[in-house]
N, C-alpha and C. Protein backbone atom coordinates (compact mmCIF):
# COMPACT_ATOMS: atom_id res chain seq x y z
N UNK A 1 176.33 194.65 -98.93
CA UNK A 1 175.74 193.43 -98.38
C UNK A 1 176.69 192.87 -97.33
N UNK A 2 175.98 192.39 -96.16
CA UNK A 2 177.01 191.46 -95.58
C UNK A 2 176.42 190.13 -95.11
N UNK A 3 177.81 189.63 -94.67
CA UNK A 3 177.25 188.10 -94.37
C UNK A 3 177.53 188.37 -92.93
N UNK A 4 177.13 187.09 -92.12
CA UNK A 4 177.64 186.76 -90.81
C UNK A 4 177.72 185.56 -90.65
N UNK A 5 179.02 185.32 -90.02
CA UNK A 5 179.59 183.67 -89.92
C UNK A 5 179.59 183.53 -88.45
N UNK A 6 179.23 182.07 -87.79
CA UNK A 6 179.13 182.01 -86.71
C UNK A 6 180.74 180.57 -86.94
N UNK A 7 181.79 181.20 -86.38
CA UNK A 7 182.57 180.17 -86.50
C UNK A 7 183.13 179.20 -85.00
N UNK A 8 183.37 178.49 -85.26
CA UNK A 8 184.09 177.73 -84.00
C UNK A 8 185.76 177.96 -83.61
N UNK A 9 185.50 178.82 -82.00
CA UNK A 9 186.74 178.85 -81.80
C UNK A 9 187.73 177.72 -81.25
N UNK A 10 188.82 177.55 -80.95
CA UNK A 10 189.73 176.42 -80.59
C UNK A 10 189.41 175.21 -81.31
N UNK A 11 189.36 174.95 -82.87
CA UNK A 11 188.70 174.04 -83.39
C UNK A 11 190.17 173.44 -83.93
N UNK A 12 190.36 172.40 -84.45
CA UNK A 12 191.46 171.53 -84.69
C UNK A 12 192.29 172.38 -86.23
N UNK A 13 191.25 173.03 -86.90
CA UNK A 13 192.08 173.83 -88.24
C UNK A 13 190.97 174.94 -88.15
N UNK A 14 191.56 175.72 -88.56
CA UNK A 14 191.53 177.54 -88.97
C UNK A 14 190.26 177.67 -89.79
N UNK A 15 189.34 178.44 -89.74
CA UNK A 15 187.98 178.98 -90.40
C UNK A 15 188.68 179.73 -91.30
N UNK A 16 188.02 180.10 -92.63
CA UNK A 16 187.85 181.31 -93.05
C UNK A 16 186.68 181.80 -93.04
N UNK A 17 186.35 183.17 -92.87
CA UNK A 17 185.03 183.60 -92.59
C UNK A 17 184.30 183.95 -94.26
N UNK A 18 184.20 182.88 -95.18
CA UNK A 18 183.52 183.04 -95.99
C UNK A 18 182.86 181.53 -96.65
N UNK A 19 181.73 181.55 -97.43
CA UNK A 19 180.99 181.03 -97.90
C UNK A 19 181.50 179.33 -98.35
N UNK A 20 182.77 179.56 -98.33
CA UNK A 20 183.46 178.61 -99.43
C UNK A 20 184.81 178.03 -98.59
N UNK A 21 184.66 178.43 -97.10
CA UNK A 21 185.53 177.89 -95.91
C UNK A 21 185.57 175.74 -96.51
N UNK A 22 186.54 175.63 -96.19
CA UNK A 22 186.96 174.36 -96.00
C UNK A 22 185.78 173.00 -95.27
N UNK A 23 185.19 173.61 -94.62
CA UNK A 23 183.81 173.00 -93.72
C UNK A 23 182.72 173.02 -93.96
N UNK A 24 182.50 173.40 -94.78
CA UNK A 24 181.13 173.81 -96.03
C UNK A 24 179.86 174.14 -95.19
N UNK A 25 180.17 175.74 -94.87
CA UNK A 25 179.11 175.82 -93.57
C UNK A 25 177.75 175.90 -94.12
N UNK A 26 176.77 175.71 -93.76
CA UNK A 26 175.25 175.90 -93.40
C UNK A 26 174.83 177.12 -93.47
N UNK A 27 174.58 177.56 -94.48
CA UNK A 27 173.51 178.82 -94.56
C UNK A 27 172.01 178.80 -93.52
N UNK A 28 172.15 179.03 -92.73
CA UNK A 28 170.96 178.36 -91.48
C UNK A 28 169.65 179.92 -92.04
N UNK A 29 169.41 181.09 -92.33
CA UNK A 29 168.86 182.28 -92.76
C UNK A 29 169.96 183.17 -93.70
N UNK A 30 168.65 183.78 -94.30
CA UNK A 30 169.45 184.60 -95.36
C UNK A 30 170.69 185.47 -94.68
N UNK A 31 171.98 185.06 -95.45
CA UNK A 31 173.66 185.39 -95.06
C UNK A 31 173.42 185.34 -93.79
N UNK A 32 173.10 184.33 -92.78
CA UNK A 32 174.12 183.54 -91.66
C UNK A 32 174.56 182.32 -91.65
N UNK A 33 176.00 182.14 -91.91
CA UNK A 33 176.60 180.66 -92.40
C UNK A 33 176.95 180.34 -91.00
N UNK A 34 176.42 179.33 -90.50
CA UNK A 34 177.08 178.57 -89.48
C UNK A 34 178.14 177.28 -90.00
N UNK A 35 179.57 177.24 -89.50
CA UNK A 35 181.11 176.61 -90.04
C UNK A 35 180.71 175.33 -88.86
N UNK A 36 181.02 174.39 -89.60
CA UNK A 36 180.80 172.84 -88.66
C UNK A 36 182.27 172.71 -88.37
N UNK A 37 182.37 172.33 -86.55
CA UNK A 37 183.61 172.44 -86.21
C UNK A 37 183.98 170.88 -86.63
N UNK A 38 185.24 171.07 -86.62
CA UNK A 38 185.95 169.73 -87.09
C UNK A 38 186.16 168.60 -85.69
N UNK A 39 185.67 169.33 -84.56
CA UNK A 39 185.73 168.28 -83.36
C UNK A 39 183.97 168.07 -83.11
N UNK A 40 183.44 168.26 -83.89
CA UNK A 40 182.08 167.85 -83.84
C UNK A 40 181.27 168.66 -82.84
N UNK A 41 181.95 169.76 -82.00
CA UNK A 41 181.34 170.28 -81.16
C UNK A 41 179.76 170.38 -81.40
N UNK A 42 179.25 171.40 -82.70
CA UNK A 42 177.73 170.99 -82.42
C UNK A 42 176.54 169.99 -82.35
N UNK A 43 177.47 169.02 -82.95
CA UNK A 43 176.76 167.38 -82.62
C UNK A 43 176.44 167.27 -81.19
N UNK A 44 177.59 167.58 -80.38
CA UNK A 44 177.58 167.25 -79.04
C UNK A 44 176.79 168.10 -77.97
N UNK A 45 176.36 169.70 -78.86
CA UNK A 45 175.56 170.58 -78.04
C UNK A 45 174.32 169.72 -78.44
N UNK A 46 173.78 170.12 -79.72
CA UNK A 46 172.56 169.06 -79.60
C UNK A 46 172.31 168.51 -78.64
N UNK A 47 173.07 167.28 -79.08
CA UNK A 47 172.73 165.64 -78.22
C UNK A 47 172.88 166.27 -76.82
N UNK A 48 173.14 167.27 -76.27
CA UNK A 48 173.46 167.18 -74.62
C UNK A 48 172.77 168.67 -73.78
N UNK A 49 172.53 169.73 -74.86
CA UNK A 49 171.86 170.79 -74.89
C UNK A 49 172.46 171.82 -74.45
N UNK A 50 173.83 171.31 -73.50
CA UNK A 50 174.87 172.07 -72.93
C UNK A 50 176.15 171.98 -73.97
N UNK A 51 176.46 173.65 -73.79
CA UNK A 51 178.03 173.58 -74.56
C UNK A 51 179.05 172.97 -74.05
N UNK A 52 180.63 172.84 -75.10
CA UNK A 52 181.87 171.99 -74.28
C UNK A 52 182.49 173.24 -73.78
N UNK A 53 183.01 172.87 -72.39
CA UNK A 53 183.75 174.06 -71.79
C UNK A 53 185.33 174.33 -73.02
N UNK A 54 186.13 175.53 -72.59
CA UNK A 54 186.60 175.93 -73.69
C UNK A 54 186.31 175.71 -75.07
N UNK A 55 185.13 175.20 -75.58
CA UNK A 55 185.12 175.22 -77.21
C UNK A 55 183.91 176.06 -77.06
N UNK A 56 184.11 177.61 -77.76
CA UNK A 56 182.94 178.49 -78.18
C UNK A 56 183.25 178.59 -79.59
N UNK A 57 182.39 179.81 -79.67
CA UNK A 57 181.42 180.41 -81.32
C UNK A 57 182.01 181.81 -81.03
N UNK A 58 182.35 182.41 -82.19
CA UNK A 58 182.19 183.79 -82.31
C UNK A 58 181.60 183.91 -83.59
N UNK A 59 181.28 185.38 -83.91
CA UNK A 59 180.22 186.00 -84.84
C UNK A 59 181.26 186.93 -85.73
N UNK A 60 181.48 186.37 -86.94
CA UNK A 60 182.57 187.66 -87.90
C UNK A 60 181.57 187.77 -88.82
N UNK A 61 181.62 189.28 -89.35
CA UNK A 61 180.99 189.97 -90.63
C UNK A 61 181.95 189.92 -91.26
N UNK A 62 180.96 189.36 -92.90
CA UNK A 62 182.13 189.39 -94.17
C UNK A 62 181.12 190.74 -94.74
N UNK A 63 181.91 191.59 -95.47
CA UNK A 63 181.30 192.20 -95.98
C UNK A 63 181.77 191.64 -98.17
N UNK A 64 180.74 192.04 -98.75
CA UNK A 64 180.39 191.41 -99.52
C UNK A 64 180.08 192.05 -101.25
N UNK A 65 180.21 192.28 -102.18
CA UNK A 65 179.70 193.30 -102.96
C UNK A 65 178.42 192.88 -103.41
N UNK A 66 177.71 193.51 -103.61
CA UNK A 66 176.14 193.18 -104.23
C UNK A 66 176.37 192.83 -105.44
């Protein structure tokens, strides 16, 4: 089984790419956890529809045992 985490890069503290990260991410579909950045970045895509320059997302696979 695997998961996929969509985490926030350049964020104020460190992700771990699993279920139980510090930021209590959002299962948004079955195993994709989206991690809420600690500078609020996706509040601010929302509300503005445009991303913040230097603050992106990358995509890590956890792999997982059934």
């Amino acid at each position: 089984m695997r998961r996929l985490h969509v985490i926030p890069t350049n964020d104020f503290s460190i992700h771990n790419a699993q279920d139980t990260c510090w930021c209590h991410p959002t299962e948004t579909s079955q195993s994709i956890f989206v991690h809420n950045a600690e500078d609020c970045r996706e509040a601010k895509e929302r509300a503005t529809g445009t991303g913040c320059p230097y603050k992106e997302w990358v995509i890590i696979g956890e792999s997982v045992k059934p």
